[in-house]
Protein backbone atom coordinates (compact mmCIF):
# COMPACT_ATOMS: atom_id res chain seq x y z
CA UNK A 1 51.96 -19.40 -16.29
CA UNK A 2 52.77 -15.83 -16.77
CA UNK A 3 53.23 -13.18 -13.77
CA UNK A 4 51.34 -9.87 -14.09
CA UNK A 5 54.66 -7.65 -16.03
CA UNK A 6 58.18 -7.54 -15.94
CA UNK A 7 60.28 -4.92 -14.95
CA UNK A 8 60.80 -1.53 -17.35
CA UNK A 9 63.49 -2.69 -20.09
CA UNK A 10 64.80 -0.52 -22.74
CA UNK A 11 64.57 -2.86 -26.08
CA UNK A 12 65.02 -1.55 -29.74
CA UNK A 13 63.04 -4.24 -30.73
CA UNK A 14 60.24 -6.32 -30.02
CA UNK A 15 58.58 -6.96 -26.46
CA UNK A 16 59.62 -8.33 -23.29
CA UNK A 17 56.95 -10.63 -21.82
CA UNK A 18 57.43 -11.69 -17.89
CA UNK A 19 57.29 -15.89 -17.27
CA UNK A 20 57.43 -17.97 -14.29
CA UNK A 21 59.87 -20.88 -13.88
CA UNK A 22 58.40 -23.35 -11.21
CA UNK A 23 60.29 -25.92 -9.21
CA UNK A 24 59.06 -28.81 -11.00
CA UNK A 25 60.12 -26.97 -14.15
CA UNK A 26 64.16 -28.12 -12.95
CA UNK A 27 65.40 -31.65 -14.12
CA UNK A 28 67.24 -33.82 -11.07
CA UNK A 29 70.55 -31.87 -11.94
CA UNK A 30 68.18 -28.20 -10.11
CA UNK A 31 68.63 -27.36 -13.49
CA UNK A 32 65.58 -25.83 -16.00
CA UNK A 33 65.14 -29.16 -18.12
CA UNK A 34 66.01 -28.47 -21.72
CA UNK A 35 61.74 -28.98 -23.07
CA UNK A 36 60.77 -26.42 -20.86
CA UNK A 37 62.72 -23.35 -22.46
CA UNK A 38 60.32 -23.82 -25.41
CA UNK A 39 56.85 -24.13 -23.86
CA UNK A 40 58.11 -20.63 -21.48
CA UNK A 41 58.68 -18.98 -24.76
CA UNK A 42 55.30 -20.76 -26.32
CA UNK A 43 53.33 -19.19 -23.20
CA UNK A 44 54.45 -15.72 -23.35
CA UNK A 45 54.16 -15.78 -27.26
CA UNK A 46 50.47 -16.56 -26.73
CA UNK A 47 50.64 -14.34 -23.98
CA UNK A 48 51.28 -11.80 -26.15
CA UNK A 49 48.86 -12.34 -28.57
CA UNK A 50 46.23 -12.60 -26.69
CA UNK A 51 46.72 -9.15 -25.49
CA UNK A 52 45.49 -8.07 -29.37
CA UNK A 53 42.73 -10.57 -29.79
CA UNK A 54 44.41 -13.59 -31.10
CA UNK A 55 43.48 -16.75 -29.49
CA UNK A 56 42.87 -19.90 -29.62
CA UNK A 57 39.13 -21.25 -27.95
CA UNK A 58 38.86 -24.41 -28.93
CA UNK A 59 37.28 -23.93 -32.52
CA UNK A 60 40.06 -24.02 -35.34
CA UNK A 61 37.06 -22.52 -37.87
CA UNK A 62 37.08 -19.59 -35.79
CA UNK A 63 40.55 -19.60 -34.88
CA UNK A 64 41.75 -16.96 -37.37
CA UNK A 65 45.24 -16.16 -37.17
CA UNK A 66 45.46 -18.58 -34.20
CA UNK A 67 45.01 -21.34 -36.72
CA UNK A 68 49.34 -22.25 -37.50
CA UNK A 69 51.36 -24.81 -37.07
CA UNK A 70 55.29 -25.03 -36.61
CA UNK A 71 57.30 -25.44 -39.76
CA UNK A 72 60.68 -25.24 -37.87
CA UNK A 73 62.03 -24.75 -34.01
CA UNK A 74 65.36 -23.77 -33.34
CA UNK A 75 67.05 -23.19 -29.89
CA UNK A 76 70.44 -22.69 -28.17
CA UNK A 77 70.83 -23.00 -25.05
CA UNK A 78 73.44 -19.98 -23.65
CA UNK A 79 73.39 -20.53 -19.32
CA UNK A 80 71.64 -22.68 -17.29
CA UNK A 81 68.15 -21.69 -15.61
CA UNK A 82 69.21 -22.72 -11.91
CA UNK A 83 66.14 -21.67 -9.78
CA UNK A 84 62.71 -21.01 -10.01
CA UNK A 85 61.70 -17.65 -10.26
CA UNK A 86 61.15 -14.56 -12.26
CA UNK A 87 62.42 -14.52 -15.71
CA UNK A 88 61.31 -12.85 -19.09
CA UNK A 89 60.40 -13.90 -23.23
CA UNK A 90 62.41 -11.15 -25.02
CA UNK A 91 60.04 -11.73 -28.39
CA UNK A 92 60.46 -10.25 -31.79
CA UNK A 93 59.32 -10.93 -35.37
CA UNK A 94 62.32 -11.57 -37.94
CA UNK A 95 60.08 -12.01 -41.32
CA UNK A 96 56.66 -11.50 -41.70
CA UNK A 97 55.38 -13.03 -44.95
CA UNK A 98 51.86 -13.50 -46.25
CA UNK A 99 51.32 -17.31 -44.89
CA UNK A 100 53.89 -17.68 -42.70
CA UNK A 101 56.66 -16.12 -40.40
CA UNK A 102 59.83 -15.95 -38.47
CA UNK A 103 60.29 -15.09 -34.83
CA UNK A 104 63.14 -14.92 -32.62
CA UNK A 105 63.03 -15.43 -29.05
CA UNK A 106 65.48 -15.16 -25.89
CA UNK A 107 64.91 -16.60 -22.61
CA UNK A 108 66.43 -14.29 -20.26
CA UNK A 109 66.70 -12.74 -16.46
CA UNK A 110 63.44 -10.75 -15.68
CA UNK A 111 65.27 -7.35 -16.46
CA UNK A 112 66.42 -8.63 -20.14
CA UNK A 113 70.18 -8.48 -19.61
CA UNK A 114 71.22 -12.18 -18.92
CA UNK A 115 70.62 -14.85 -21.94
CA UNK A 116 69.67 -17.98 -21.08
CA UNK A 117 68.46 -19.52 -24.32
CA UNK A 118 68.31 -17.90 -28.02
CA UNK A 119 66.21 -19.40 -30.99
CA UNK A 120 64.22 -19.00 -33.52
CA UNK A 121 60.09 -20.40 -34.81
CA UNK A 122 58.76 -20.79 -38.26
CA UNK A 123 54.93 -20.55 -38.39
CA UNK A 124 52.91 -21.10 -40.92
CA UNK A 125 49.16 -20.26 -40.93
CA UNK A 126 46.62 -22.66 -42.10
CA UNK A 127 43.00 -22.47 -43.42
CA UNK A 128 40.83 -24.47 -41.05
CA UNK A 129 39.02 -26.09 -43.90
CA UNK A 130 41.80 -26.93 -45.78
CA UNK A 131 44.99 -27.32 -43.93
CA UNK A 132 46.72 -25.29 -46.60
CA UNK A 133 48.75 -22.26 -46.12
CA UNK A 134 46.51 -19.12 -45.98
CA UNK A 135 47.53 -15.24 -45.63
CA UNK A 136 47.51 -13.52 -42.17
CA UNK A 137 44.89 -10.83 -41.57
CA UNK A 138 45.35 -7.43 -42.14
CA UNK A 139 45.06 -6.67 -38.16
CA UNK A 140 47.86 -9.88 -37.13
CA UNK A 141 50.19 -8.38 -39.93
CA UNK A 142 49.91 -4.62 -38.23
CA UNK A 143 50.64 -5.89 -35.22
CA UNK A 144 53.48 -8.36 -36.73
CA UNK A 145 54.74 -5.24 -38.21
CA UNK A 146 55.16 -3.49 -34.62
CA UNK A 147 57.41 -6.65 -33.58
CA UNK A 148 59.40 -6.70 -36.71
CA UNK A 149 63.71 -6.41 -35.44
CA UNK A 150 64.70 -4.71 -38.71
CA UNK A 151 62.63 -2.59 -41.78
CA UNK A 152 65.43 -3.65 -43.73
């Protein structure tokens, strides 16, 4: 579950998307268990596109961009998440590509300045119908494009 917004960050890239760490989020050690780090950064990446129209209601024909699968997850984990609380999804897109993409993520302190957790996603998007790869809309890529960490 996401709180309302997080605090004004200065980022050069990408978006900073507020997320709640619960009590029952910590593993017996009081310490965030290591499969939560990825659903906080799957929430506020849905989060986010939700916020432009991209969502998933239960029909994968009409799905759209919302319609992709995981190719590849990677994550590091930097501190340990101690207590529940306010933290923040720093999100950005490394490639955008016509089926699929690459995003990076950090799971840090509400404010964006402590690192908990670095990774990064491959997604590919699928044709309902077929489960093969199929191009992103013109309106996800514009968006994408907004979220991209380099031009280069």
């Amino acid at each position: 579950m996401t709180v309302e917004s997080p605090p004004a960050t200065v980022l050069s890239y990408g978006q900073l998307v507020a997320v709640t760490v619960h009590f029952d989020d910590l593993d017996a050690l009081g310490m965030l268990h290591n499969a939560r780090y990825p659903l906080l950064v799957e929430r506020a990446w849905t989060e986010l596109w939700r916020e432009h129209g991209v969502r998933f209601d239960g029909d994968w024909a009409a799905a759209g961009d919302a319609c992709n699968v995981v190719k590849e997850l990677l994550i590091s984990y930097e501190a340990p998440v101690t207590r529940p609380g306010a933290y923040a999804v720093h999100l950005w897109l490394d490639r955008l590509g016509t089926t699929g993409l690459t995003y990076g993520f950090r799971l840090c302190s509400a404010d964006g300045v402590t690192t908990y957790a670095t990774g990064t996603r491959v997604l590919v998007l699928l044709d309902a119908g077929t489960l093969r790869p199929a191009p992103w809309s013109e309106g996800f890529r514009a968006v994408g494009r907004t979220l991209l960490r380099s031009a280069g």
